[in-house]
PDB file of N, CA and C in Angstrom:
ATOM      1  N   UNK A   1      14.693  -3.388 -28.820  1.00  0.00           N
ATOM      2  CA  UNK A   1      15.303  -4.107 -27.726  1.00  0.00           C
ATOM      3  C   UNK A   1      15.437  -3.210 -26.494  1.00  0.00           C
ATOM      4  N   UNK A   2      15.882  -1.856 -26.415  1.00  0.00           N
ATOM      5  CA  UNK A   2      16.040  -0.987 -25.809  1.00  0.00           C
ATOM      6  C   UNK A   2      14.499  -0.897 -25.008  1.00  0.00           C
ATOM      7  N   UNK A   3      13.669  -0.984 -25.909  1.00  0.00           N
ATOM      8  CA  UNK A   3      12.156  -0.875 -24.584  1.00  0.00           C
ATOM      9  C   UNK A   3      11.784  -2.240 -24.014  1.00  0.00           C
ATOM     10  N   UNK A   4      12.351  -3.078 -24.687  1.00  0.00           N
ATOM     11  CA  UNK A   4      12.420  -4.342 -24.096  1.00  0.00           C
ATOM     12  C   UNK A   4      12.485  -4.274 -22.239  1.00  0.00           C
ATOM     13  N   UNK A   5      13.909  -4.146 -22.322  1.00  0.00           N
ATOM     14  CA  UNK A   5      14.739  -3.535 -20.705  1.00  0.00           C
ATOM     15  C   UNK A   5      13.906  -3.019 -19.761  1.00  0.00           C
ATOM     16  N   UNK A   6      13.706  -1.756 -20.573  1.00  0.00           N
ATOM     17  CA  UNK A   6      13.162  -0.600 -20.381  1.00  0.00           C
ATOM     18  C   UNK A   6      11.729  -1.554 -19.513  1.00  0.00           C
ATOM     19  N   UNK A   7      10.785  -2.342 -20.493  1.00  0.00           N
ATOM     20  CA  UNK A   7       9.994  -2.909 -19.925  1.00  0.00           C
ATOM     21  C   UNK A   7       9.406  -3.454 -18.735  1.00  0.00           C
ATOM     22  N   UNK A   8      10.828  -4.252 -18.677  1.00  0.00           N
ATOM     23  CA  UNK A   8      11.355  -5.529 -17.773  1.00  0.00           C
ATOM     24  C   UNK A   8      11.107  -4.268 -16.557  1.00  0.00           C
ATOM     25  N   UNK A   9      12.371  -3.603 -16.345  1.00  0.00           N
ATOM     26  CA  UNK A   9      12.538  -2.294 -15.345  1.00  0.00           C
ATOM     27  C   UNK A   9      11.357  -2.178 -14.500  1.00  0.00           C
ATOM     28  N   UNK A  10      10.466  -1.235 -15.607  1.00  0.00           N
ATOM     29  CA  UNK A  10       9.256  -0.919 -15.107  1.00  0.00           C
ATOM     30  C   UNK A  10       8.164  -1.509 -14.462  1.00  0.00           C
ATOM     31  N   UNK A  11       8.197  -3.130 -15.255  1.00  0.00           N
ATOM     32  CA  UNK A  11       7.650  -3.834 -14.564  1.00  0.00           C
ATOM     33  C   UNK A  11       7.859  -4.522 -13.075  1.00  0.00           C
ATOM     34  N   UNK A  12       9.432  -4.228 -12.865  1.00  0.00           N
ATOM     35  CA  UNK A  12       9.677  -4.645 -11.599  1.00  0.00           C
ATOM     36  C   UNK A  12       9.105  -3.590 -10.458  1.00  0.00           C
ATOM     37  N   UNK A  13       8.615  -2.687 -11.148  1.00  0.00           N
ATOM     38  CA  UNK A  13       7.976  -0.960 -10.399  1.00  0.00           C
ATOM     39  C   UNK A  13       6.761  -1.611 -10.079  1.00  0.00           C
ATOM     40  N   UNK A  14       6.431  -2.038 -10.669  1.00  0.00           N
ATOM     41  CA  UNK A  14       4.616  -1.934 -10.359  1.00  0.00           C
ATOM     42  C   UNK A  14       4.476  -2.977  -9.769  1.00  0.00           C
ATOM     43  N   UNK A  15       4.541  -2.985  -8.460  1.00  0.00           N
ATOM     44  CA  UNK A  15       4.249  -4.189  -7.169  1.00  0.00           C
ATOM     45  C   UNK A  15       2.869  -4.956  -7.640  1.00  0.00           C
ATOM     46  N   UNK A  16       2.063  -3.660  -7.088  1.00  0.00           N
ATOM     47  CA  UNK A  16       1.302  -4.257  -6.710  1.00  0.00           C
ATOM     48  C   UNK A  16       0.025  -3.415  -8.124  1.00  0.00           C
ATOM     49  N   UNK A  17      -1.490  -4.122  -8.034  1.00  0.00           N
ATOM     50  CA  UNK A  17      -2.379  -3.908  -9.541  1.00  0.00           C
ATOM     51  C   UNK A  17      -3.207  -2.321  -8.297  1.00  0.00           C
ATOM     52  N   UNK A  18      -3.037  -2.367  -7.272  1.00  0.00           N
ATOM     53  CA  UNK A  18      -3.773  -1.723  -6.931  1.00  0.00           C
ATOM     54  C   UNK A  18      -3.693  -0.252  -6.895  1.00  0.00           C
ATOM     55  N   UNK A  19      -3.777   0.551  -7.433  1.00  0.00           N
ATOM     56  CA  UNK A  19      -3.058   1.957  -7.484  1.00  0.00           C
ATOM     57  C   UNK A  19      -2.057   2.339  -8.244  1.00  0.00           C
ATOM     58  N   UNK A  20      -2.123   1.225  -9.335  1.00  0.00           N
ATOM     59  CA  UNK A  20      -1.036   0.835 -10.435  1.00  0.00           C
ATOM     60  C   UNK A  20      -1.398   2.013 -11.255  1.00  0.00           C
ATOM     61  N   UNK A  21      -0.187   2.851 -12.176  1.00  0.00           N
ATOM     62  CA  UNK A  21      -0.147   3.993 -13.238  1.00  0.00           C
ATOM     63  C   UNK A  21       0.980   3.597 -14.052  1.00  0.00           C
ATOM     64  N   UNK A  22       0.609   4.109 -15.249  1.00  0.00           N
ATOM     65  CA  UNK A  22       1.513   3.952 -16.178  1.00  0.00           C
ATOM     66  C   UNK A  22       2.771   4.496 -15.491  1.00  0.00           C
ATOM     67  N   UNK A  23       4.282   4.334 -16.264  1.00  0.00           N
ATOM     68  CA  UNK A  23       5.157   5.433 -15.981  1.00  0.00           C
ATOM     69  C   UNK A  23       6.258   5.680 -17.003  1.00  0.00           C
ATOM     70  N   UNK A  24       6.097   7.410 -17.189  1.00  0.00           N
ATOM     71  CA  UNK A  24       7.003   7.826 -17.852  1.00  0.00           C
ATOM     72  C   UNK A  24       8.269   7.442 -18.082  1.00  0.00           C
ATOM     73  N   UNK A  25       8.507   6.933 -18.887  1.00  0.00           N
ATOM     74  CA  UNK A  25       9.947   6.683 -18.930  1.00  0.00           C
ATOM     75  C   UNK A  25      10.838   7.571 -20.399  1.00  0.00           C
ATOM     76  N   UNK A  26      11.947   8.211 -20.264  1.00  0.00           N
ATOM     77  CA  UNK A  26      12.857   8.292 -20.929  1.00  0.00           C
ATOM     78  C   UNK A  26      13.124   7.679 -22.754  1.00  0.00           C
ATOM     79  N   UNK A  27      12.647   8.064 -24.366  1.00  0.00           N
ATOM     80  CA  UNK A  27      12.982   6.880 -25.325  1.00  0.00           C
ATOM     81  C   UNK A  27      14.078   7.339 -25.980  1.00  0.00           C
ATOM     82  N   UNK A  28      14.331   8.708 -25.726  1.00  0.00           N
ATOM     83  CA  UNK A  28      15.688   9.601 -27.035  1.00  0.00           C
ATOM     84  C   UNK A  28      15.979  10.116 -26.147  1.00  0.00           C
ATOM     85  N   UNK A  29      17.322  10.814 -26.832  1.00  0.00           N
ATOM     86  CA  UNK A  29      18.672  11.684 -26.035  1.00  0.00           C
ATOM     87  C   UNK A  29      17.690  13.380 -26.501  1.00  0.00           C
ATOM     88  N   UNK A  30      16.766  13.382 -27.187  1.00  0.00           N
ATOM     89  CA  UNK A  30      15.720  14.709 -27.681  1.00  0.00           C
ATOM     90  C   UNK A  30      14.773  14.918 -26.585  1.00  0.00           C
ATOM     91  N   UNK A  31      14.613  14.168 -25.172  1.00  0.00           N
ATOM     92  CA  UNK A  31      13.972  14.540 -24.092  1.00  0.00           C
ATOM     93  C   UNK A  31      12.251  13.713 -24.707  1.00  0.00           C
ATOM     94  N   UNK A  32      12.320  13.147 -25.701  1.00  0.00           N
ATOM     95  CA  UNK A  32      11.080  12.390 -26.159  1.00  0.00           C
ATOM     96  C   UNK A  32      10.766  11.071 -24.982  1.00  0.00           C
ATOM     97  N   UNK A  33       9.594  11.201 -24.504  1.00  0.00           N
ATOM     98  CA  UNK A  33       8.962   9.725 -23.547  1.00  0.00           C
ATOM     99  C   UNK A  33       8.177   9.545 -23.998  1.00  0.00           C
ATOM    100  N   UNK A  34       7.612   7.926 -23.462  1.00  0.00           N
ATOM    101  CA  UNK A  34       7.015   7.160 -23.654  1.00  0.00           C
ATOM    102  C   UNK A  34       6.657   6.865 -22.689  1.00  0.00           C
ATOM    103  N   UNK A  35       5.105   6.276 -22.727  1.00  0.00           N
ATOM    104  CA  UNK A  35       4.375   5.974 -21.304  1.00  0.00           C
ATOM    105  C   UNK A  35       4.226   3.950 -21.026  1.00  0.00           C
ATOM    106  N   UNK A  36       4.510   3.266 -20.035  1.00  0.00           N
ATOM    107  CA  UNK A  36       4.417   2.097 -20.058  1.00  0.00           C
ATOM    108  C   UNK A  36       3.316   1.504 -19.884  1.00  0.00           C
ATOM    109  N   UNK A  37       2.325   0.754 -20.552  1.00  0.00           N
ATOM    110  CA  UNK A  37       1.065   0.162 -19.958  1.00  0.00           C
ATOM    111  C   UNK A  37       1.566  -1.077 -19.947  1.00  0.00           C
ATOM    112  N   UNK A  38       1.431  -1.994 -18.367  1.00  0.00           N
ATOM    113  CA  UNK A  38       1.802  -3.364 -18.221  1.00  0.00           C
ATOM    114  C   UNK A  38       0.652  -4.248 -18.185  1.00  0.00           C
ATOM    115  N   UNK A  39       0.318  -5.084 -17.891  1.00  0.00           N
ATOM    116  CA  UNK A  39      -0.812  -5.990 -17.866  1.00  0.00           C
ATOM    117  C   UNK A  39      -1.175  -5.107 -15.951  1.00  0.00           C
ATOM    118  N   UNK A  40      -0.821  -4.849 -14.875  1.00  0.00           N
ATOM    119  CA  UNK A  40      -1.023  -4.183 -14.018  1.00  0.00           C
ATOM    120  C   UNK A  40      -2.274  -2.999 -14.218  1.00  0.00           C
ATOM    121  N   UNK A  41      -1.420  -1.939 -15.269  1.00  0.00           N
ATOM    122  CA  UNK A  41      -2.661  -1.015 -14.927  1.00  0.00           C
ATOM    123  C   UNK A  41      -3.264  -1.184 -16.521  1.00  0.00           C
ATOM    124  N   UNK A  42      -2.985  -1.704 -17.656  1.00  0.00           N
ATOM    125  CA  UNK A  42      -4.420  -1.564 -18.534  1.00  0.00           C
ATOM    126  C   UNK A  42      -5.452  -2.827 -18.520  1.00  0.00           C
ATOM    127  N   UNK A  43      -5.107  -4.112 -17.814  1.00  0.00           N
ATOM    128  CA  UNK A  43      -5.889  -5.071 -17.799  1.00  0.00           C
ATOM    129  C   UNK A  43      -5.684  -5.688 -19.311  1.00  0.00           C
ATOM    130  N   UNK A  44      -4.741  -5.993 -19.848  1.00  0.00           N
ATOM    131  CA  UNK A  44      -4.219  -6.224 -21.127  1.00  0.00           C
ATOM    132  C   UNK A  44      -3.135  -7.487 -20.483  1.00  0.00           C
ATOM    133  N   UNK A  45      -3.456  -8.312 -21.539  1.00  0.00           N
ATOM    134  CA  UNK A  45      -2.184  -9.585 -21.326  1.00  0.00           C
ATOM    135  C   UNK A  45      -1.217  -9.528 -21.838  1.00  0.00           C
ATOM    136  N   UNK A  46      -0.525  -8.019 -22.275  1.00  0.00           N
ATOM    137  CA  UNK A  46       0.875  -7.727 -22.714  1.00  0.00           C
ATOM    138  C   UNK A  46       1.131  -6.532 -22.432  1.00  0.00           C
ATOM    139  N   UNK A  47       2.502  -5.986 -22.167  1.00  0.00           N
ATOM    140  CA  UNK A  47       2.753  -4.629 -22.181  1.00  0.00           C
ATOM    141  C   UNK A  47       3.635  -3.767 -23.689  1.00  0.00           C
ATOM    142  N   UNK A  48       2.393  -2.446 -23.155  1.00  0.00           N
ATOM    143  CA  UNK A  48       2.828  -1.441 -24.512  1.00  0.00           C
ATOM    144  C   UNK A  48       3.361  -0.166 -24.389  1.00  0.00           C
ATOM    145  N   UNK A  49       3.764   0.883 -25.136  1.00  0.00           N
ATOM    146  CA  UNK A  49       4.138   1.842 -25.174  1.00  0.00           C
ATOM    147  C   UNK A  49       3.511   2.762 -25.791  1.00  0.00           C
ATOM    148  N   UNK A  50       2.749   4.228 -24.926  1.00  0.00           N
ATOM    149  CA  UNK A  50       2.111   4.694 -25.626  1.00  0.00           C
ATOM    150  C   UNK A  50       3.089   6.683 -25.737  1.00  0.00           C
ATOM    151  N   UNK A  51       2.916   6.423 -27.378  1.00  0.00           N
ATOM    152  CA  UNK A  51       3.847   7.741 -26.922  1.00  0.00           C
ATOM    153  C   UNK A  51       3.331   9.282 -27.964  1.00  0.00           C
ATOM    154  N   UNK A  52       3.356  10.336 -27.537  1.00  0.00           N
ATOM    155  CA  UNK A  52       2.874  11.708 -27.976  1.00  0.00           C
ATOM    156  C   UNK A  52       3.561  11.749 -29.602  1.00  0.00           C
ATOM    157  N   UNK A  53       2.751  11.852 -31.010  1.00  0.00           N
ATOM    158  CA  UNK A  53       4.041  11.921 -31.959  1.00  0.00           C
ATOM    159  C   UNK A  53       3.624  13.229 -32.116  1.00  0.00           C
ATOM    160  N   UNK A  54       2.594  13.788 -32.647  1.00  0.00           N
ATOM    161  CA  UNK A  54       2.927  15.450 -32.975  1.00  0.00           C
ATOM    162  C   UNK A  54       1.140  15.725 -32.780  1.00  0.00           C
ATOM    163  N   UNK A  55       0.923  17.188 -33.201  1.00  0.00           N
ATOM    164  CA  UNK A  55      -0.276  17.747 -32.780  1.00  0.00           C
ATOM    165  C   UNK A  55      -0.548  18.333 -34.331  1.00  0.00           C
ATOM    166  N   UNK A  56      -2.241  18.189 -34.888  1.00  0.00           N
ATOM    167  CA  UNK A  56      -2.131  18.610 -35.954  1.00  0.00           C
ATOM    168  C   UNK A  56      -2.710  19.939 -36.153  1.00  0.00           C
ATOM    169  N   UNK A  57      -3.046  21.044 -37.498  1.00  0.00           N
ATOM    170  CA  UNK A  57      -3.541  22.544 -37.370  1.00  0.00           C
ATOM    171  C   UNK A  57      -4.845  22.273 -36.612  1.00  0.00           C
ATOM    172  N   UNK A  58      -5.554  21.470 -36.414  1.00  0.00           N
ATOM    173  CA  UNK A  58      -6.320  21.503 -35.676  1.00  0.00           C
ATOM    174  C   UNK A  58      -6.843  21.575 -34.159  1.00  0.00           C
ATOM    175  N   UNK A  59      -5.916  20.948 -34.116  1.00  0.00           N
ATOM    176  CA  UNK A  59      -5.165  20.880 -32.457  1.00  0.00           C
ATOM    177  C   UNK A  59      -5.265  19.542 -31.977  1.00  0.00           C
ATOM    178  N   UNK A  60      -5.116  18.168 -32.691  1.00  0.00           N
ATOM    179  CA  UNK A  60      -5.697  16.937 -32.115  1.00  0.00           C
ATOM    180  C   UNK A  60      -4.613  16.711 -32.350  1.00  0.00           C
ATOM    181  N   UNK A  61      -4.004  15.399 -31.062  1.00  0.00           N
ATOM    182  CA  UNK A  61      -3.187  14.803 -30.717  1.00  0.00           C
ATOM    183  C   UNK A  61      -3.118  13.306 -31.155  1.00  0.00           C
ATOM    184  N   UNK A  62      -1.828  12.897 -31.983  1.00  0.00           N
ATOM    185  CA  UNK A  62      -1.362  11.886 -32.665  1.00  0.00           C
ATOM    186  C   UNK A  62      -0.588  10.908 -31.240  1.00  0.00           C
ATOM    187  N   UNK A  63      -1.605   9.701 -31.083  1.00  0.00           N
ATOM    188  CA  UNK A  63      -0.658   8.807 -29.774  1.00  0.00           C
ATOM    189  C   UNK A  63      -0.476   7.647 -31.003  1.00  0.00           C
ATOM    190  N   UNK A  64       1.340   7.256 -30.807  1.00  0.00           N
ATOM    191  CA  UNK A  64       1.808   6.009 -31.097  1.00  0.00           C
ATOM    192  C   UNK A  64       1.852   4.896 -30.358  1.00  0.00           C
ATOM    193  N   UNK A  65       1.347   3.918 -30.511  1.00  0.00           N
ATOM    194  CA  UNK A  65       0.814   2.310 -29.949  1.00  0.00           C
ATOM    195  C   UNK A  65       2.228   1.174 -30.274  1.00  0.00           C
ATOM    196  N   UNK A  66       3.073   0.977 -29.401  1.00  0.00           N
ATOM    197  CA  UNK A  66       3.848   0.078 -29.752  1.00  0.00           C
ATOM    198  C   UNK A  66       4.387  -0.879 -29.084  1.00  0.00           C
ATOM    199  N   UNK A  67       4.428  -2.036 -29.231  1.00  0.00           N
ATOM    200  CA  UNK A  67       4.831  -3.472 -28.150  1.00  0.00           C
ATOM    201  C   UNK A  67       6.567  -3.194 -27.932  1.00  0.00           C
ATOM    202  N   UNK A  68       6.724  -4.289 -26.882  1.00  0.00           N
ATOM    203  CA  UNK A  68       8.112  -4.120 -26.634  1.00  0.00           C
ATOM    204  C   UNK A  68       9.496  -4.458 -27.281  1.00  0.00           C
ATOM    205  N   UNK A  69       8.881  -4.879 -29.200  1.00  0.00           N
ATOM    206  CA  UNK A  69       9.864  -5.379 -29.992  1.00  0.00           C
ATOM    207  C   UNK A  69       9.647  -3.281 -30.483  1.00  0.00           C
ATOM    208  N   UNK A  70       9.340  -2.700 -30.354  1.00  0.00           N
ATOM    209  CA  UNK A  70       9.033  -0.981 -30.614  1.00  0.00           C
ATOM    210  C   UNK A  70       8.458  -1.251 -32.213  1.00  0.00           C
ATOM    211  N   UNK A  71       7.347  -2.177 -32.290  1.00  0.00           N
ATOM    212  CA  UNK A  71       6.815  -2.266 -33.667  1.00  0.00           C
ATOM    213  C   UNK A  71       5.082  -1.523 -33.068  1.00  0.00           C
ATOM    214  N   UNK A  72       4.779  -1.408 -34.196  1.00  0.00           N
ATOM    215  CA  UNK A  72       3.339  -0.481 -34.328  1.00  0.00           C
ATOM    216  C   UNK A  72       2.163  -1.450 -34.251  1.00  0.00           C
ATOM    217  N   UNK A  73       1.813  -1.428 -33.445  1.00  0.00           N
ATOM    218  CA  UNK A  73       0.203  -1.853 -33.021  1.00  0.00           C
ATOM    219  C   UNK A  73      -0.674  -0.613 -32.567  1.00  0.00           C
ATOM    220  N   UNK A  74      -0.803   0.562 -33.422  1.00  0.00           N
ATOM    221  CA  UNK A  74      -1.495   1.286 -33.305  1.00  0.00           C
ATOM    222  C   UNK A  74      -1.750   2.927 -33.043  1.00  0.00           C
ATOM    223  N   UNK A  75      -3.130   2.889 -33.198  1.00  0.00           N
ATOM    224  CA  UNK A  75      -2.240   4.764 -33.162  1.00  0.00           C
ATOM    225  C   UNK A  75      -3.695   5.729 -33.061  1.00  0.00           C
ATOM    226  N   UNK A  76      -3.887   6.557 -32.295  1.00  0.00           N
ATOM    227  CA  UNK A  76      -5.193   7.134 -32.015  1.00  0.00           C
ATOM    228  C   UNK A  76      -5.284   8.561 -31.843  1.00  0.00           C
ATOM    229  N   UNK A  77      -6.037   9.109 -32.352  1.00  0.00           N
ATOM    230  CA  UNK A  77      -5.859  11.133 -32.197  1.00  0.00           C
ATOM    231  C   UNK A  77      -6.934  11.145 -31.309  1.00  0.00           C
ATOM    232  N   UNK A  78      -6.420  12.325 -30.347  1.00  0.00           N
ATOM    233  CA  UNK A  78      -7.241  12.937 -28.625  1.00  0.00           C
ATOM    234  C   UNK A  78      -7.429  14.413 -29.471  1.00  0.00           C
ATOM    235  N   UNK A  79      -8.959  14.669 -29.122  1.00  0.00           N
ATOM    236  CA  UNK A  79      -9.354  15.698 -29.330  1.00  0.00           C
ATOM    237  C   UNK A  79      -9.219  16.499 -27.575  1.00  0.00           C
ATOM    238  N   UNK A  80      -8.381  17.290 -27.642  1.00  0.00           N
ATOM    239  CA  UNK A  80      -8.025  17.230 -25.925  1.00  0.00           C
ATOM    240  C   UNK A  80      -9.496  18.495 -25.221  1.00  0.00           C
ATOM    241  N   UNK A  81      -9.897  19.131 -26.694  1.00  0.00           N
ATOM    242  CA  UNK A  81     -11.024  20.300 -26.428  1.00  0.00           C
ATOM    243  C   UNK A  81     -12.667  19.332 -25.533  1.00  0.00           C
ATOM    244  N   UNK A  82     -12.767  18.240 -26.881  1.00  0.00           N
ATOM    245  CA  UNK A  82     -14.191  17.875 -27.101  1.00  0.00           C
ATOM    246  C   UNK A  82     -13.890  16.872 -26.409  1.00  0.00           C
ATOM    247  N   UNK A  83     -12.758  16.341 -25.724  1.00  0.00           N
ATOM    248  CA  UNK A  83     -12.712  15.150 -24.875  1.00  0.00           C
ATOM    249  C   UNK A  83     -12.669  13.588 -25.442  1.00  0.00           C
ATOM    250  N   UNK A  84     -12.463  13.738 -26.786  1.00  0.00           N
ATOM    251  CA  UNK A  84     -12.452  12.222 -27.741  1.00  0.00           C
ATOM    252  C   UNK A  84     -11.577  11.753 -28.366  1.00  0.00           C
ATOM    253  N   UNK A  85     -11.681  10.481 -28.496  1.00  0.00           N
ATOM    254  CA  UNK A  85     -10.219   9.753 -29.026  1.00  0.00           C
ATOM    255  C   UNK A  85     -11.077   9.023 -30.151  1.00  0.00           C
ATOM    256  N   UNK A  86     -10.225   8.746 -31.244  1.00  0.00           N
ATOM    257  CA  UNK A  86     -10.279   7.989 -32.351  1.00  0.00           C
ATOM    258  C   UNK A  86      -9.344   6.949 -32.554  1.00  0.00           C
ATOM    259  N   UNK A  87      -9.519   6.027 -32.347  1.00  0.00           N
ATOM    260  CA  UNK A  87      -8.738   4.759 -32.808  1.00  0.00           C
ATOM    261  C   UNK A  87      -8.489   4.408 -34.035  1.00  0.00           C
ATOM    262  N   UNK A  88      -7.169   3.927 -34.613  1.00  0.00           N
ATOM    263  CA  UNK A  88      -7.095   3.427 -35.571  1.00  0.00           C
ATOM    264  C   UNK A  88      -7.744   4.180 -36.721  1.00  0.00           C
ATOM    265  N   UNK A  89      -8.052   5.523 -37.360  1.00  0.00           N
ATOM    266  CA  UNK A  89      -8.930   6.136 -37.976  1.00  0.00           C
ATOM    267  C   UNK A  89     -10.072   5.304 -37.567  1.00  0.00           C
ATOM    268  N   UNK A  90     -10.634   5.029 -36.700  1.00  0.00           N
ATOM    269  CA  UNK A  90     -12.242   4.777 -36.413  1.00  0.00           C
ATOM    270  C   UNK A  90     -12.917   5.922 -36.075  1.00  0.00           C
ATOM    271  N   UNK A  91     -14.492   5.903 -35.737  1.00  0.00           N
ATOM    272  CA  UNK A  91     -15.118   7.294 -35.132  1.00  0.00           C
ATOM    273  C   UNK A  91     -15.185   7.657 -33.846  1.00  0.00           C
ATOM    274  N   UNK A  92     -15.361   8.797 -33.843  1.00  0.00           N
ATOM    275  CA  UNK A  92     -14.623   9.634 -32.290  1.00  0.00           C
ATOM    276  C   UNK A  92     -15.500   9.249 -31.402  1.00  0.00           C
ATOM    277  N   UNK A  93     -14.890   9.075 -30.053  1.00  0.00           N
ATOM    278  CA  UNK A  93     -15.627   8.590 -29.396  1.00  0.00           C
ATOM    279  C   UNK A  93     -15.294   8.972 -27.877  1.00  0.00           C
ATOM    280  N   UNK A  94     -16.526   9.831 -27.222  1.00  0.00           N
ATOM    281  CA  UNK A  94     -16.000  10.495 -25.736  1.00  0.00           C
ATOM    282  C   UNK A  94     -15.415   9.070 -24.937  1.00  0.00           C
ATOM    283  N   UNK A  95     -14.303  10.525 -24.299  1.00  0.00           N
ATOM    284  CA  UNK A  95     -13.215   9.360 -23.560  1.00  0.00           C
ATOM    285  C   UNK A  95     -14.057   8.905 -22.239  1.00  0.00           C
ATOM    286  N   UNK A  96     -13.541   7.957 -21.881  1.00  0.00           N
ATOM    287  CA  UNK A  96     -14.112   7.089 -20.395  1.00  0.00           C
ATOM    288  C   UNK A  96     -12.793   7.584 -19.676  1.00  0.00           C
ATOM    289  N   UNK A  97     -13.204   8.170 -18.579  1.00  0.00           N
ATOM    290  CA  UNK A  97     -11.779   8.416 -17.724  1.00  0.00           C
ATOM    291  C   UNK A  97     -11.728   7.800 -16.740  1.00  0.00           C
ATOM    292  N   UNK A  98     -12.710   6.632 -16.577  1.00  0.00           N
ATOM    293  CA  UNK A  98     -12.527   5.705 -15.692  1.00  0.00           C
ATOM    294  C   UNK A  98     -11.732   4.170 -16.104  1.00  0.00           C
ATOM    295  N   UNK A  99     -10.883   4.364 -17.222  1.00  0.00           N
ATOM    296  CA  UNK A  99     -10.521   3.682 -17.798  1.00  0.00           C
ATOM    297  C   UNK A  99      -9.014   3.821 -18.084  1.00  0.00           C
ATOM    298  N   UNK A 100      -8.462   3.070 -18.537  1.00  0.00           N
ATOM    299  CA  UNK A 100      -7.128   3.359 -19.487  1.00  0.00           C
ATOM    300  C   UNK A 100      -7.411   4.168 -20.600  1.00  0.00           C
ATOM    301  N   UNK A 101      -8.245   4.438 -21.411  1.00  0.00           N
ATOM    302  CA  UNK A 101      -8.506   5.228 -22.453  1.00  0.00           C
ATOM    303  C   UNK A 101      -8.664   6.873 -22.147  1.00  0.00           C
ATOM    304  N   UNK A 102      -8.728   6.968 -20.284  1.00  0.00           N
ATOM    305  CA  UNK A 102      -8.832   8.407 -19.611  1.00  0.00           C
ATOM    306  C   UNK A 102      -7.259   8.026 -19.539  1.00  0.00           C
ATOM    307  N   UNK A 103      -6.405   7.744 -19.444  1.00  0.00           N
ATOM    308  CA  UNK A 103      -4.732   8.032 -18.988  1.00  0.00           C
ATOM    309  C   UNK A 103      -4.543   8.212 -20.190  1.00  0.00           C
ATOM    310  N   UNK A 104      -4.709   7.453 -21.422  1.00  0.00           N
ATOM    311  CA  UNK A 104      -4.482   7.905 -23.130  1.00  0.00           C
ATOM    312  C   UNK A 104      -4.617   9.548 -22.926  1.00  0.00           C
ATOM    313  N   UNK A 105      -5.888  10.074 -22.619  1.00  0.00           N
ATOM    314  CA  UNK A 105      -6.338  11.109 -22.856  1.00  0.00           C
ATOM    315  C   UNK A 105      -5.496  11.668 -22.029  1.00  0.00           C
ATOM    316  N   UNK A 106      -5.060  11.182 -20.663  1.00  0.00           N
ATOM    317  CA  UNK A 106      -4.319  12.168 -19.915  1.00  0.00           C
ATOM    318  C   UNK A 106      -2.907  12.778 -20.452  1.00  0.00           C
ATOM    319  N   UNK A 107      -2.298  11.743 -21.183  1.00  0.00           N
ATOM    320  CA  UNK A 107      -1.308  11.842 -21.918  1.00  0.00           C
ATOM    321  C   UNK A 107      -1.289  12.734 -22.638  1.00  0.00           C
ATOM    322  N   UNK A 108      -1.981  12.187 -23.674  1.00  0.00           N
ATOM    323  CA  UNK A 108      -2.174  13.595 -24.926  1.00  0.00           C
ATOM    324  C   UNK A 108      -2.401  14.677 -24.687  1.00  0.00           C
ATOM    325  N   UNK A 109      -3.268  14.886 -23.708  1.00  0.00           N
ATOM    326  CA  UNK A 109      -3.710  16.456 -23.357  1.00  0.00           C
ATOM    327  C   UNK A 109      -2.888  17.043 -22.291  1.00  0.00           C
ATOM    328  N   UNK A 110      -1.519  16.321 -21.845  1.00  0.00           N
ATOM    329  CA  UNK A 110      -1.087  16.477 -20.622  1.00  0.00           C
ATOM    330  C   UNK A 110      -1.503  17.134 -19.568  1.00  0.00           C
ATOM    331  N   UNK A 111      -2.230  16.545 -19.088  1.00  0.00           N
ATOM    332  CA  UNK A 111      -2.657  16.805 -17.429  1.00  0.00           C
ATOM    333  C   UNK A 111      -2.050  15.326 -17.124  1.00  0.00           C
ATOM    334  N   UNK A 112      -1.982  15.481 -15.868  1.00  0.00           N
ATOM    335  CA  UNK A 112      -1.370  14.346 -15.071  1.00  0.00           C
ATOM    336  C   UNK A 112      -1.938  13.015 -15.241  1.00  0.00           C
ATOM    337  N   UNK A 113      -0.957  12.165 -15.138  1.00  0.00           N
ATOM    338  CA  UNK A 113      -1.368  10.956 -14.783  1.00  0.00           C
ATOM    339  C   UNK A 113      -1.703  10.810 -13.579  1.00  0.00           C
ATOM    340  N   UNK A 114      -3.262  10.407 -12.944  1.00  0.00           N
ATOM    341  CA  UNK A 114      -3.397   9.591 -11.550  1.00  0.00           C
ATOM    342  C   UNK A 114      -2.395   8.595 -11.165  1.00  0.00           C
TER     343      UNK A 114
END
């Protein structure tokens, strides 16, 4: 319910689709965020939450996929070296950074969001 709000909020942020970015927002009192994708900037007819869960000995990055009831629709590891994301355990696949799947990557590998 809490990203519910949280949602609503953000969405009142994003005027306009043109120059539209996710935005960081705040999910624990542990300094943990979550990034907002609205129908604005992923071209998606719902908004989600995409958030960093941990990094493994390898060095690939675990992103959590979750709607605004904070249930799991998904989950993808960023190879932040070789530039690839894996969906859902599917096969790796170089990121498009002309896409929402380049802000995924921006996330995980933290460099900035455009």
């Amino acid at each position: 319910m809490k990203k519910f709000f949280i949602a609503a909020i953000g969405a009142l942020t994003l005027a306009a689709p043109v120059g539209a970015v996710p935005i960081e927002i705040p999910i624990g009192l542990d300094g943990r965020t979550a990034w907002i994708f609205s129908p604005d900037t992923s071209g998606d007819d719902f908004t989600y939450f995409v958030e960093v869960l941990r990094q493994d000995v390898e060095g690939d990055i675990l992103l959590n996929y979750t709607n605004i009831d904070n249930e799991s629709i998904g989950y993808a590891w960023v190879d932040c070296k070789r530039d690839q994301i894996s969906f859902d355990g599917g096969k790796w696949e170089y990121v498009d950074h002309r896409n929402t799947v380049g802000w995924h990557s921006d996330i995980a590998c933290g460099r900035p969001v455009r």
